[in-house]
PDB file of N, CA and C in Angstrom:
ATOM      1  N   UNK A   1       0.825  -1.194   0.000  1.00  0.00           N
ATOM      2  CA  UNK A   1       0.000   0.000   0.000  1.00  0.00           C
ATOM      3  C   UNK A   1       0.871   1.260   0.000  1.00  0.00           C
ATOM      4  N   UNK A   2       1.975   1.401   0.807  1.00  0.00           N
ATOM      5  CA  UNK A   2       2.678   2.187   0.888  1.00  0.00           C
ATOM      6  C   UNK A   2       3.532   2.816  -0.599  1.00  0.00           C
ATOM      7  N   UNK A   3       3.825   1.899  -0.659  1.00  0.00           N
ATOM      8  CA  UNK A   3       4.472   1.578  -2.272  1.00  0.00           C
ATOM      9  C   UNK A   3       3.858   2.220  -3.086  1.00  0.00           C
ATOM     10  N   UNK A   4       2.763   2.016  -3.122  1.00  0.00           N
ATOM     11  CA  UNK A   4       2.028   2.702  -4.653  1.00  0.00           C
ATOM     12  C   UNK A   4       1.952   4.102  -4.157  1.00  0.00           C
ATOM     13  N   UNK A   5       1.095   4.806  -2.708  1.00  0.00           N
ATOM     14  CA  UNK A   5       1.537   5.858  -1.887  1.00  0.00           C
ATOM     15  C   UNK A   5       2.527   6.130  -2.621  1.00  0.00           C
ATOM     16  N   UNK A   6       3.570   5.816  -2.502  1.00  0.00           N
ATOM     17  CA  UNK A   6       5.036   6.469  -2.909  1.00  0.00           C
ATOM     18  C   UNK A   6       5.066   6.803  -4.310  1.00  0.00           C
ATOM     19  N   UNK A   7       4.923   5.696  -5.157  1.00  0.00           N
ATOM     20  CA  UNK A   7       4.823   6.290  -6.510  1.00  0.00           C
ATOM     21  C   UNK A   7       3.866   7.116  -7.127  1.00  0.00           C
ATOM     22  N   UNK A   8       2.437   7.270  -6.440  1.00  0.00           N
ATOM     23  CA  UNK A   8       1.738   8.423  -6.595  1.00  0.00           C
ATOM     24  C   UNK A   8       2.427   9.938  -6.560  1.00  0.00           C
ATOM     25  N   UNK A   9       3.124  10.117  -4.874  1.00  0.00           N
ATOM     26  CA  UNK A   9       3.473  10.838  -4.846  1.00  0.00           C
ATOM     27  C   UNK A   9       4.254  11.272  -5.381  1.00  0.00           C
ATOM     28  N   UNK A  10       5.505  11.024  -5.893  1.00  0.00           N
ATOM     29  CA  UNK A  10       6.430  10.945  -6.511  1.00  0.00           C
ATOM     30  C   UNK A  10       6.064  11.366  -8.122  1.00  0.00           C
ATOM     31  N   UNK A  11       4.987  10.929  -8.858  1.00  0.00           N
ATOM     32  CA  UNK A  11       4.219  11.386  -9.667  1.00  0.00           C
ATOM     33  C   UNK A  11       4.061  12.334 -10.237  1.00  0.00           C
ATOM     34  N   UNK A  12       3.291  13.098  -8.931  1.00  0.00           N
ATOM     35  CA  UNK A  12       2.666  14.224  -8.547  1.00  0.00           C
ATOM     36  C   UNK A  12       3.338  15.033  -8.352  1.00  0.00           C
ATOM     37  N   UNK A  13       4.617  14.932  -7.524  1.00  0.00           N
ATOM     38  CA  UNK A  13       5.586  16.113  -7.553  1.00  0.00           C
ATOM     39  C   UNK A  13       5.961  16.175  -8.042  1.00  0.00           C
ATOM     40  N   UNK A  14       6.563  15.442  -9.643  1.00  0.00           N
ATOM     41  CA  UNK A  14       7.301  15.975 -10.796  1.00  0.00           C
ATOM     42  C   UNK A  14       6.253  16.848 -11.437  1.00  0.00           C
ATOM     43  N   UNK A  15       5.031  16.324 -11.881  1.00  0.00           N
ATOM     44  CA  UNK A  15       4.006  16.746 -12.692  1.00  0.00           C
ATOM     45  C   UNK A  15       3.475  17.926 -11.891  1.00  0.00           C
ATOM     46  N   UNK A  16       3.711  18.248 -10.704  1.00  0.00           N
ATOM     47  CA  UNK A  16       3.579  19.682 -10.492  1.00  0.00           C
ATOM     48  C   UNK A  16       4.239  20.808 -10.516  1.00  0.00           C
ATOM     49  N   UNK A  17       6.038  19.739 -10.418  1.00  0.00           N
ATOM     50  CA  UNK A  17       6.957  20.840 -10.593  1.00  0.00           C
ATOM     51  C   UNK A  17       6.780  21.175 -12.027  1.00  0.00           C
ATOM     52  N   UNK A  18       6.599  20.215 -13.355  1.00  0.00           N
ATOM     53  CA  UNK A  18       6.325  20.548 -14.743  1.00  0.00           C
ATOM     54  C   UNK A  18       5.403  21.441 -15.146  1.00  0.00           C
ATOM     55  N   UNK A  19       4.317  21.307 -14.471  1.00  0.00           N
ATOM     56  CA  UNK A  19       3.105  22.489 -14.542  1.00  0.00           C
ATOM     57  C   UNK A  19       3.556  23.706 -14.029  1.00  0.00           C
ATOM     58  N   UNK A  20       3.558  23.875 -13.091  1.00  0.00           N
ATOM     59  CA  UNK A  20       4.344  25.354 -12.591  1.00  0.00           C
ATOM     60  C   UNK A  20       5.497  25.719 -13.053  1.00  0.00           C
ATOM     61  N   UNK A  21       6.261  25.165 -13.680  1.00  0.00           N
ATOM     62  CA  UNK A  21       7.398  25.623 -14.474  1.00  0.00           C
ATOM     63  C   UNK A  21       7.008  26.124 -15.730  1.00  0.00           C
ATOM     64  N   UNK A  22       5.786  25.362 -16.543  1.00  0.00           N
ATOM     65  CA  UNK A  22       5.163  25.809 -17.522  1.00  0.00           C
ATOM     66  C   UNK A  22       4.446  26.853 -17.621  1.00  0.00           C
ATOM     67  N   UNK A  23       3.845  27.192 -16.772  1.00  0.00           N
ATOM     68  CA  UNK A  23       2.982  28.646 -16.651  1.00  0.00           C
ATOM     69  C   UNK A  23       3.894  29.812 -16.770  1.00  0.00           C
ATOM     70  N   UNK A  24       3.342  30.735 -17.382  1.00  0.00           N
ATOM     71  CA  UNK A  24       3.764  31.990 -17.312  1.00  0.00           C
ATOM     72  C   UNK A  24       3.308  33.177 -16.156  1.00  0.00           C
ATOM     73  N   UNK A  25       4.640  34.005 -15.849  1.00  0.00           N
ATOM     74  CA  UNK A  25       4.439  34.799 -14.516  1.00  0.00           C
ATOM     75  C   UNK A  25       3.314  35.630 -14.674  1.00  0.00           C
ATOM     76  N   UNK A  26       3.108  36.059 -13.621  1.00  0.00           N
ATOM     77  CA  UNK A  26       2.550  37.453 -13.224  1.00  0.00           C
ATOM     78  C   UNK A  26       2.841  38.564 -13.772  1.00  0.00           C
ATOM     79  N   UNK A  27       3.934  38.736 -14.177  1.00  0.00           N
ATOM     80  CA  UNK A  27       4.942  40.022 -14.093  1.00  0.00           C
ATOM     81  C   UNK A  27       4.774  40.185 -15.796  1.00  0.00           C
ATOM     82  N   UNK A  28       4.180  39.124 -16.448  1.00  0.00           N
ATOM     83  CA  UNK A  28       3.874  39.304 -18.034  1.00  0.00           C
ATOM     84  C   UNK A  28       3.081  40.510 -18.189  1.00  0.00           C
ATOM     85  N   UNK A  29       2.170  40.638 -17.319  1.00  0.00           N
ATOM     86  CA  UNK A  29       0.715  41.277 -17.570  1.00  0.00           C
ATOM     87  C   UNK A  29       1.394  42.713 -17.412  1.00  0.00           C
ATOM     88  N   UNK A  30       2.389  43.051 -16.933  1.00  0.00           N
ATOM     89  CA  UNK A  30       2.379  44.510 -16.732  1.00  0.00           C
ATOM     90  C   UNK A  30       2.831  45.151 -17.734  1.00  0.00           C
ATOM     91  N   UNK A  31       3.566  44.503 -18.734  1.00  0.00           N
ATOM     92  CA  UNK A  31       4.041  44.949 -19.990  1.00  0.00           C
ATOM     93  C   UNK A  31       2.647  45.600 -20.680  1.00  0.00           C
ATOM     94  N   UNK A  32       1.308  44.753 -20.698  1.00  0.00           N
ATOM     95  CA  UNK A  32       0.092  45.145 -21.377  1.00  0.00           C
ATOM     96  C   UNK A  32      -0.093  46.275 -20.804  1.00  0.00           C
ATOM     97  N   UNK A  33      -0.198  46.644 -19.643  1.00  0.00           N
ATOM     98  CA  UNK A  33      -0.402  47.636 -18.816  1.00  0.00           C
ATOM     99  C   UNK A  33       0.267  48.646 -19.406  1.00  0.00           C
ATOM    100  N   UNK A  34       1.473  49.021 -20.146  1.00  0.00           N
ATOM    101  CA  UNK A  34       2.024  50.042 -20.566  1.00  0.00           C
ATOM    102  C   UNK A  34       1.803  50.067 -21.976  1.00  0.00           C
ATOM    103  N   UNK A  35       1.371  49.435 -23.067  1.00  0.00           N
ATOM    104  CA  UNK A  35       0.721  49.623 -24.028  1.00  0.00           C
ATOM    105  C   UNK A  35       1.474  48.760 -24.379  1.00  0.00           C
ATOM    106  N   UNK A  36       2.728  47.683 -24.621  1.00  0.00           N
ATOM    107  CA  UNK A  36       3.665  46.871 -25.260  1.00  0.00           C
ATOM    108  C   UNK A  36       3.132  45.542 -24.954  1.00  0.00           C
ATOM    109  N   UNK A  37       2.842  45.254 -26.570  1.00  0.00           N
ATOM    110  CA  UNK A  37       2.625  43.761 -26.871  1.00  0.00           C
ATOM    111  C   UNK A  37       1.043  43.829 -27.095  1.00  0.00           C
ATOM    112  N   UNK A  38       0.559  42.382 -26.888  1.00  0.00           N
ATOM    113  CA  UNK A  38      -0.407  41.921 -26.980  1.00  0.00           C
ATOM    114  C   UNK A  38      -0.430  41.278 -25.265  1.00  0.00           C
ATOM    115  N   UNK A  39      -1.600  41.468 -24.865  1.00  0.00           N
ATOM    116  CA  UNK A  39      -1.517  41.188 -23.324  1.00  0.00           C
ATOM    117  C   UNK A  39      -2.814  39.801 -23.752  1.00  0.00           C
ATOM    118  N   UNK A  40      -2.380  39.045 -22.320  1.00  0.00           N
ATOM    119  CA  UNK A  40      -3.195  37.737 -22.594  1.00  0.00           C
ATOM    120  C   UNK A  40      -4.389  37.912 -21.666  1.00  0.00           C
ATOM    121  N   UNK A  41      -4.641  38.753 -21.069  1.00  0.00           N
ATOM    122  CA  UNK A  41      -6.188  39.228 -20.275  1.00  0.00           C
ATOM    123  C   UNK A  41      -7.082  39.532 -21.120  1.00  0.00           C
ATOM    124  N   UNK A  42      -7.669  38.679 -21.382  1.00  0.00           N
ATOM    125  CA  UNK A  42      -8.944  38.453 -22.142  1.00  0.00           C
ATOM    126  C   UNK A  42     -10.231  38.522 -21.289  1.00  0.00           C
ATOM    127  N   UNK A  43      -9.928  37.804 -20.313  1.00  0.00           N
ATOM    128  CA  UNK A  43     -11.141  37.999 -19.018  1.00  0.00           C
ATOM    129  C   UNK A  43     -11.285  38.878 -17.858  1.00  0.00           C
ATOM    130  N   UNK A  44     -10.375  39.669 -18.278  1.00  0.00           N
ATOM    131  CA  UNK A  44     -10.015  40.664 -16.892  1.00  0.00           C
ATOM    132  C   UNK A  44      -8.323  40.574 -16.520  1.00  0.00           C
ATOM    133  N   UNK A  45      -8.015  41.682 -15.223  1.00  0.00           N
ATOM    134  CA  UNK A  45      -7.377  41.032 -15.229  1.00  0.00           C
ATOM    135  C   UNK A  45      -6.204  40.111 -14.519  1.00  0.00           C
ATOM    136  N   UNK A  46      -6.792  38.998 -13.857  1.00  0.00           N
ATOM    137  CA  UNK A  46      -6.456  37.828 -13.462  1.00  0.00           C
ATOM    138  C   UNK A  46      -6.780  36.662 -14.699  1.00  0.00           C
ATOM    139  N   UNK A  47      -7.557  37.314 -15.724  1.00  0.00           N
ATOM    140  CA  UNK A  47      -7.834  36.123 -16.622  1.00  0.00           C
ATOM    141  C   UNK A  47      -8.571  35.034 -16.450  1.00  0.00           C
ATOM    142  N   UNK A  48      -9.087  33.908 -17.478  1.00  0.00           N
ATOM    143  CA  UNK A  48      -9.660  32.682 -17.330  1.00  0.00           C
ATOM    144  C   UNK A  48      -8.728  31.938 -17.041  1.00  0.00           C
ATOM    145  N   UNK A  49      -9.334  30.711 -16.570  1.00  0.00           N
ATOM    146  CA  UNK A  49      -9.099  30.094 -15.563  1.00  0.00           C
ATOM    147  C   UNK A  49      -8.443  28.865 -16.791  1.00  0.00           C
ATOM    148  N   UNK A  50      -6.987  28.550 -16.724  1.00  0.00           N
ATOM    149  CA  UNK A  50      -6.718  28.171 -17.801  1.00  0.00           C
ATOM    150  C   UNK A  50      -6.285  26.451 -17.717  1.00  0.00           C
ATOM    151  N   UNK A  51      -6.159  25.830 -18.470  1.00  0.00           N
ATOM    152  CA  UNK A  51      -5.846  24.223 -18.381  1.00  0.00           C
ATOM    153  C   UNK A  51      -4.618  23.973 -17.029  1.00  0.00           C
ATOM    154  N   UNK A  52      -3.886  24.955 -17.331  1.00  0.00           N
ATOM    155  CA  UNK A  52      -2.357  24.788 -16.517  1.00  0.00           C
ATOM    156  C   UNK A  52      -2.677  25.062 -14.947  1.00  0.00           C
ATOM    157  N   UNK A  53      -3.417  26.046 -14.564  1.00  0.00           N
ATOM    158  CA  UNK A  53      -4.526  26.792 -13.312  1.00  0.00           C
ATOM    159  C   UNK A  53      -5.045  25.758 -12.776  1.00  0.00           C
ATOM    160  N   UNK A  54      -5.642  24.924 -13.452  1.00  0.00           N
ATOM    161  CA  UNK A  54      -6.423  23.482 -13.285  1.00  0.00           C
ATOM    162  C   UNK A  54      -5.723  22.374 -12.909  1.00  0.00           C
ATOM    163  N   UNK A  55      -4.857  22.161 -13.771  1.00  0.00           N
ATOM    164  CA  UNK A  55      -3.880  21.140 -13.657  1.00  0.00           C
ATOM    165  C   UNK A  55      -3.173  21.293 -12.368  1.00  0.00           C
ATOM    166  N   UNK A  56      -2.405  22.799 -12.379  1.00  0.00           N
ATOM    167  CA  UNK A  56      -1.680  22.954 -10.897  1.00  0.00           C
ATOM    168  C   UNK A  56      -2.703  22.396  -9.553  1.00  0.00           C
ATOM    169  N   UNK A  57      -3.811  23.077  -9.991  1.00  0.00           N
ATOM    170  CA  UNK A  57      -4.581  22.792  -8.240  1.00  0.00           C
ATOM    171  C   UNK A  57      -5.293  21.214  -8.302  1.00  0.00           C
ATOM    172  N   UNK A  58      -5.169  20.113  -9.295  1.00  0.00           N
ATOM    173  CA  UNK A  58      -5.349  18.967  -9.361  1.00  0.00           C
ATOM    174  C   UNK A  58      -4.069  18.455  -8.845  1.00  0.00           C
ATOM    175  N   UNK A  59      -3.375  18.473  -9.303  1.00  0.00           N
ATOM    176  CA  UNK A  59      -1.552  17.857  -8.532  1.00  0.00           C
ATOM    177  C   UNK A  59      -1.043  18.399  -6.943  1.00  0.00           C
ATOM    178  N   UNK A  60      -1.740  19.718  -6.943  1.00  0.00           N
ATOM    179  CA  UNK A  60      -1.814  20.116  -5.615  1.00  0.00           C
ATOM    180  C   UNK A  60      -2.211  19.083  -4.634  1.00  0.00           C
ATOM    181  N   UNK A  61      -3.758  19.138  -5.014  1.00  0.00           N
ATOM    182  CA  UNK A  61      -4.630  18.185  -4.108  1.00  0.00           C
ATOM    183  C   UNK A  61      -3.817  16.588  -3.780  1.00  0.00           C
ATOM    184  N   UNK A  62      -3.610  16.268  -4.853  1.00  0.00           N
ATOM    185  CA  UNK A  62      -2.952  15.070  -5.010  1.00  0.00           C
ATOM    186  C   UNK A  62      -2.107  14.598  -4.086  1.00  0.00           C
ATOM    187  N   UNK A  63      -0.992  15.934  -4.240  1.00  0.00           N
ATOM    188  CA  UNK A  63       0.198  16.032  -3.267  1.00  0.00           C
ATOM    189  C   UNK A  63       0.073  16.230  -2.091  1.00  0.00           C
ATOM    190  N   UNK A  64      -1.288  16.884  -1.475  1.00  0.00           N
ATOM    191  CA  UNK A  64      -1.169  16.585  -0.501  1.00  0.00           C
ATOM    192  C   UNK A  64      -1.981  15.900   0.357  1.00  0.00           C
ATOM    193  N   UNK A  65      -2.883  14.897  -0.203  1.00  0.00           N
ATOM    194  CA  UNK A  65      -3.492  13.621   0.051  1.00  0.00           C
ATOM    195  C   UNK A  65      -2.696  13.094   0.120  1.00  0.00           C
ATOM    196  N   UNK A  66      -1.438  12.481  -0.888  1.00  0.00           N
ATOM    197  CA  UNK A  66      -0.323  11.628  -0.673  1.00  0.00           C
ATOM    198  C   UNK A  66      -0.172  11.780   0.362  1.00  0.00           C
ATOM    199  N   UNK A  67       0.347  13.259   0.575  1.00  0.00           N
ATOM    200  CA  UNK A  67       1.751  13.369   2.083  1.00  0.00           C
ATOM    201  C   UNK A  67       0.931  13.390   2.944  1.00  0.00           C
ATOM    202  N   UNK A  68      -0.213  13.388   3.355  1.00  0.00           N
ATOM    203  CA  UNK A  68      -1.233  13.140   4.502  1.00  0.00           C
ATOM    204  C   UNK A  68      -1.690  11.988   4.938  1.00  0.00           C
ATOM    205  N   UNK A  69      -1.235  10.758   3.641  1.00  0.00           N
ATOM    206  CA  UNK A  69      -1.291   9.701   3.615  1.00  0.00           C
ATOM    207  C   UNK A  69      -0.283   8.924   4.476  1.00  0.00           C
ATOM    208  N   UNK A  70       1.077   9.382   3.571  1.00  0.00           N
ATOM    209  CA  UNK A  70       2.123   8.465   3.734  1.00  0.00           C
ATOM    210  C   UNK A  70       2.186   9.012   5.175  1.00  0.00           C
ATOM    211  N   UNK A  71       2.253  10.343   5.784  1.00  0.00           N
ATOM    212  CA  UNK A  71       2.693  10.387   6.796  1.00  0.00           C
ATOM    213  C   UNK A  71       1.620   9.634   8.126  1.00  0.00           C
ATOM    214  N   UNK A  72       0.615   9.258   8.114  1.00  0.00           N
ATOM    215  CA  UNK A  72      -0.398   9.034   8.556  1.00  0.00           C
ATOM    216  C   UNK A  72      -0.047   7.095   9.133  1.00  0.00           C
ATOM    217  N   UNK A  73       0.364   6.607   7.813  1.00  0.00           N
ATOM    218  CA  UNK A  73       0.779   5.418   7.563  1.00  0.00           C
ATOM    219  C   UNK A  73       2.138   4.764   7.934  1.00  0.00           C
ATOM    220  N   UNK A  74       2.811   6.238   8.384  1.00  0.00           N
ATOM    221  CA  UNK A  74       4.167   5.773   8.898  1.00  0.00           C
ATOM    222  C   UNK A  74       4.074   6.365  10.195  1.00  0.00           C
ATOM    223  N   UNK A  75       3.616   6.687  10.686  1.00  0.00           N
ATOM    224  CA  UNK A  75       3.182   7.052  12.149  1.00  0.00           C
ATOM    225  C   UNK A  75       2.260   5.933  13.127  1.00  0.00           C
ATOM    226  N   UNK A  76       1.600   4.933  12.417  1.00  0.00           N
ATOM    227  CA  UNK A  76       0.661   3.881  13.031  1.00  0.00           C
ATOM    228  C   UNK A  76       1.353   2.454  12.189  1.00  0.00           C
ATOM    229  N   UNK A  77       2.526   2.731  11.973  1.00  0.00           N
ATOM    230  CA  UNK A  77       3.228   1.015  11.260  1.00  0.00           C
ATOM    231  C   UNK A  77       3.239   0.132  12.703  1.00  0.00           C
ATOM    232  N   UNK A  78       2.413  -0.957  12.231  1.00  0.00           N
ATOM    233  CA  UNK A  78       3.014  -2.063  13.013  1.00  0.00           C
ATOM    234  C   UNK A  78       4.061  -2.694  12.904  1.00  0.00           C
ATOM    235  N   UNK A  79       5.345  -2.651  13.347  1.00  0.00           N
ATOM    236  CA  UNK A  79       6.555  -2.736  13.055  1.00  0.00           C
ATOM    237  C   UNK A  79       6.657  -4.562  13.596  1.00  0.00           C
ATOM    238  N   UNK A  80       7.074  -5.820  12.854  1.00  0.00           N
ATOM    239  CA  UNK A  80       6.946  -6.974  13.685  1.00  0.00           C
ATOM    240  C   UNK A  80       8.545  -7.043  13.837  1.00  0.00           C
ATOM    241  N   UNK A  81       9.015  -7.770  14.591  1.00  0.00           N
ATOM    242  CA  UNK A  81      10.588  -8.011  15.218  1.00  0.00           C
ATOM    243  C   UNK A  81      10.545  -9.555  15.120  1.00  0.00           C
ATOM    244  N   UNK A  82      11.628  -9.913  15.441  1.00  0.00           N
ATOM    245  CA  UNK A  82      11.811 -11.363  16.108  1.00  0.00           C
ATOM    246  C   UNK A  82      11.957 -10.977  17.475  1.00  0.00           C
ATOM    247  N   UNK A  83      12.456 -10.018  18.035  1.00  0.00           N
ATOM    248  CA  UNK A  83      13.114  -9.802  19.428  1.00  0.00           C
ATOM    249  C   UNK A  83      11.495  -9.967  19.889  1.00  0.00           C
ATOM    250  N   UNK A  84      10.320 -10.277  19.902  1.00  0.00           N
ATOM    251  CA  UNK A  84       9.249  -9.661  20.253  1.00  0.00           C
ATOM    252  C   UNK A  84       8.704 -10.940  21.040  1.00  0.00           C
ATOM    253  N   UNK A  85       9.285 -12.102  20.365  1.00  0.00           N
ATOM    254  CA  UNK A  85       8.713 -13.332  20.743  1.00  0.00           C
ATOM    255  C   UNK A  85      10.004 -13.734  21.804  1.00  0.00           C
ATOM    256  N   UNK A  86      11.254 -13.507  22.103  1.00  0.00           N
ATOM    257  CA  UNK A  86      11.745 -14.091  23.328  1.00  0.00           C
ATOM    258  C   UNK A  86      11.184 -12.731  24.266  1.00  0.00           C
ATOM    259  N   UNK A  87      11.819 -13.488  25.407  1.00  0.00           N
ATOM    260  CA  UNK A  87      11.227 -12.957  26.709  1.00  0.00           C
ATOM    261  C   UNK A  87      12.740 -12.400  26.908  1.00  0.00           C
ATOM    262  N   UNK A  88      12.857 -11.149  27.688  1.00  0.00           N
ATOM    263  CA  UNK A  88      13.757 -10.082  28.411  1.00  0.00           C
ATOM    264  C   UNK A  88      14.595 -11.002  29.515  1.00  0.00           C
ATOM    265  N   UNK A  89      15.817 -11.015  29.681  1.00  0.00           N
ATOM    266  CA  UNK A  89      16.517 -12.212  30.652  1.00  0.00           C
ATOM    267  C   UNK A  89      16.370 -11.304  32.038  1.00  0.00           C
ATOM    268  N   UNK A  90      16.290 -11.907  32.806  1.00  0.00           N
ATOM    269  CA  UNK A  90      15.992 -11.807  34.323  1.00  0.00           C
ATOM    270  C   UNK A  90      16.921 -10.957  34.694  1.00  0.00           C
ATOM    271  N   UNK A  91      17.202  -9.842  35.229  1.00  0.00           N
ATOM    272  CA  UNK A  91      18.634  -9.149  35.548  1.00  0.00           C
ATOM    273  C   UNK A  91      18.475  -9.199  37.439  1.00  0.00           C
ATOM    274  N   UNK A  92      19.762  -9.520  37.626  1.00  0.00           N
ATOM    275  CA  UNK A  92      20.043 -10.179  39.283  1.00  0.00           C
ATOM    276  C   UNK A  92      20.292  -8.478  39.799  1.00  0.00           C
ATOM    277  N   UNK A  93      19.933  -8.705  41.252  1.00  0.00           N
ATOM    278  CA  UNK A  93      19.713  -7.575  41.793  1.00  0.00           C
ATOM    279  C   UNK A  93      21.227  -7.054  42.077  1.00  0.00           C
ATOM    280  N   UNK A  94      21.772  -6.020  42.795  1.00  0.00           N
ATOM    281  CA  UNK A  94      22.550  -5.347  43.310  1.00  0.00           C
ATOM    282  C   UNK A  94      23.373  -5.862  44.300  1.00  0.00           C
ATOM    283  N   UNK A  95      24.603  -6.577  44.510  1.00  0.00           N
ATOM    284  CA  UNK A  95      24.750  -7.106  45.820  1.00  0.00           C
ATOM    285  C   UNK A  95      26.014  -6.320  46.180  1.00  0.00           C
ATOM    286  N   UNK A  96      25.763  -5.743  47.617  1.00  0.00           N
ATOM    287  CA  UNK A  96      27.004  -4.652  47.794  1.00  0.00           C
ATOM    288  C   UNK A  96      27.796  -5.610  49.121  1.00  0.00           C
ATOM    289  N   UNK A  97      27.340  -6.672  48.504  1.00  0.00           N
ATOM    290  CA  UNK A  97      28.683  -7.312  49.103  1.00  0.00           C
ATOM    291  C   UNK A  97      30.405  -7.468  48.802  1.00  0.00           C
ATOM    292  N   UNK A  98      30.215  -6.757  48.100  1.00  0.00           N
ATOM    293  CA  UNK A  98      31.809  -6.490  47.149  1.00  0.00           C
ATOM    294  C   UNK A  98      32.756  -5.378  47.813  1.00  0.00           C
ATOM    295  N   UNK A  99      33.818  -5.505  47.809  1.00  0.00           N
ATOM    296  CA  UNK A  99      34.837  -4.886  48.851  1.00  0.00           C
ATOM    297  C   UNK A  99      34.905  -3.343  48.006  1.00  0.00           C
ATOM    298  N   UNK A 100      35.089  -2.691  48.573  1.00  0.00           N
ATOM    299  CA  UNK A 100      35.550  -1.696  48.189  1.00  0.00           C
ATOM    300  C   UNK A 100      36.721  -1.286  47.313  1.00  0.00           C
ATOM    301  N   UNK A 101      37.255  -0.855  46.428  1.00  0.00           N
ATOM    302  CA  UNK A 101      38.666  -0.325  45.547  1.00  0.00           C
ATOM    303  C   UNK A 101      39.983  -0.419  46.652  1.00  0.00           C
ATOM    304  N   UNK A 102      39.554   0.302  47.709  1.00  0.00           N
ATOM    305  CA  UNK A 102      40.569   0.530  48.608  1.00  0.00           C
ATOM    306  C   UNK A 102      41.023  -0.916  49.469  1.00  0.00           C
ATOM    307  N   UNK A 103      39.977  -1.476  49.981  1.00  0.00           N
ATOM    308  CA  UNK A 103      40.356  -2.701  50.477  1.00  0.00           C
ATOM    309  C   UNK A 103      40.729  -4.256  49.496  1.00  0.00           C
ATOM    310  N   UNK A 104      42.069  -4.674  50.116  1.00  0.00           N
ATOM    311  CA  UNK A 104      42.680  -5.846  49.017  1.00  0.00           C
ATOM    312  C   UNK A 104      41.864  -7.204  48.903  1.00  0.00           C
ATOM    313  N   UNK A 105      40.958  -7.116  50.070  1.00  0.00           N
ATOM    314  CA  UNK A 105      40.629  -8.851  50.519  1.00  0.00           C
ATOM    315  C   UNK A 105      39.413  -8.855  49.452  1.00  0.00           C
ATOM    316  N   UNK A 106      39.510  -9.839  49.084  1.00  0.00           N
ATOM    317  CA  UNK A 106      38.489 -10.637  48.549  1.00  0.00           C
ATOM    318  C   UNK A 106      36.847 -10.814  49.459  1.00  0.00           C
ATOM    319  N   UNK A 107      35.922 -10.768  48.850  1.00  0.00           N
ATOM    320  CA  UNK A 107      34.328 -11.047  49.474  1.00  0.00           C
ATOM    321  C   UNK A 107      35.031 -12.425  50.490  1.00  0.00           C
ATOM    322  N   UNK A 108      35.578 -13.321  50.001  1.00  0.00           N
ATOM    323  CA  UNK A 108      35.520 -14.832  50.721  1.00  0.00           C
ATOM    324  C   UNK A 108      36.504 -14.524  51.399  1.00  0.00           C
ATOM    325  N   UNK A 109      37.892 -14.094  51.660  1.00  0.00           N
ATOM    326  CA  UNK A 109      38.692 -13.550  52.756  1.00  0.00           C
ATOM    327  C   UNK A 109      38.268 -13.121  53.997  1.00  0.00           C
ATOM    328  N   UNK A 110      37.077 -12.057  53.587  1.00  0.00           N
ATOM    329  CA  UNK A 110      36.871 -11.323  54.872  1.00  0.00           C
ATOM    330  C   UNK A 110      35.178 -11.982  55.294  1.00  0.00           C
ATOM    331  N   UNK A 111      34.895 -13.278  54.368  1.00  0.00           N
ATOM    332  CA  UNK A 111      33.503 -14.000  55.268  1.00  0.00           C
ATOM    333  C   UNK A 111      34.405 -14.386  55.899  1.00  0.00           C
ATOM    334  N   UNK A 112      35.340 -15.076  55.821  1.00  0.00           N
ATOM    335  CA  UNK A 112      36.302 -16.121  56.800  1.00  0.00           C
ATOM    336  C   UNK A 112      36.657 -15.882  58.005  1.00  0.00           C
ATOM    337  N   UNK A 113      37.180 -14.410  57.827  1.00  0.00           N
ATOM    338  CA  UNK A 113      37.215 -14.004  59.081  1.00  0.00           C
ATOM    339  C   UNK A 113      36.483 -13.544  60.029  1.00  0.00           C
ATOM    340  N   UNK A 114      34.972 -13.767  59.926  1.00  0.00           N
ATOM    341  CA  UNK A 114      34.075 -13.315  60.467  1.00  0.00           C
ATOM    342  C   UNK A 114      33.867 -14.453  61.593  1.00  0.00           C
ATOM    343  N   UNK A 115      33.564 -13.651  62.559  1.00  0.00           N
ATOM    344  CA  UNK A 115      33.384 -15.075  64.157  1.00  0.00           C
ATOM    345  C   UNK A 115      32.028 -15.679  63.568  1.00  0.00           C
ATOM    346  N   UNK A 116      31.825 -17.118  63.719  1.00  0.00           N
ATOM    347  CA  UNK A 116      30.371 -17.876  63.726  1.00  0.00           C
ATOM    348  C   UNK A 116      30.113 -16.985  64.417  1.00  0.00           C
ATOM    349  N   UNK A 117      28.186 -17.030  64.705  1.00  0.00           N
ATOM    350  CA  UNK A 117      27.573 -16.434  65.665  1.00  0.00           C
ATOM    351  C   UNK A 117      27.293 -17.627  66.905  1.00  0.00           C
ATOM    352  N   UNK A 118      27.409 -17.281  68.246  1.00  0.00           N
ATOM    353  CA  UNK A 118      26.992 -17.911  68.890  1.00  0.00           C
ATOM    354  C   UNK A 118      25.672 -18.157  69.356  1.00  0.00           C
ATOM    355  N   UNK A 119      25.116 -19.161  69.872  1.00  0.00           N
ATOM    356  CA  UNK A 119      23.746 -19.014  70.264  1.00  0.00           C
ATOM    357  C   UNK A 119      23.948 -19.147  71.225  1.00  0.00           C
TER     358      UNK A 119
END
């Protein structure tokens, strides 16, 4: 599912960068404005609403259904492991029975020297 997601999108963002590269600016129209050329405002002027106008806000939509998609879909992945099926190993507690840095004797040195207890 993702996959095709991807190549949609992927699609869509060339074919929008192609459309918007194809259109002509804004900055055309002002030349008409000073009497030079033939100006393309036929309908006013922002003009009709032209194939390329259309096209852009169709690839728009597109693009961002995709990315609302994919991101949607990679945020709720059920990710499966192997680690998932063993169990976590038991970790042994803390025992501060261990000598200190400073002292040389060994844990079993200094049980030894400890008196039995009497009863």
């Amino acid at each position: 599912m993702s996959l095709i997601l991807i190549m949609i999108h992927v699609i869509a963002s060339i074919a929008l960068i192609m459309i918007v590269l194809l259109q002509t600016g804004k900055g055309t129209d002002m030349g008409a404005a000073f009497g030079g050329g033939s100006s393309q405002t036929l309908f006013g002027s922002t003009g009709a609403s032209t194939f390329l106008s259309k096209a852009t806000t169709v690839a728009a939509i597109i693009f961002m259904i995709t990315s609302l998609s994919l991101a949607y879909l990679s945020s709720h992945k059920k990710e499966k492991s192997i680690m998932m099926e063993n169990q976590a190993p038991i970790e042994q507690p803390f025992s501060p029975d261990v000598s200190d840095k400073n002292n040389s004797e060994t844990p079993a040195q200094s049980q030894s020297e400890i008196p039995p207890k009497s009863e």
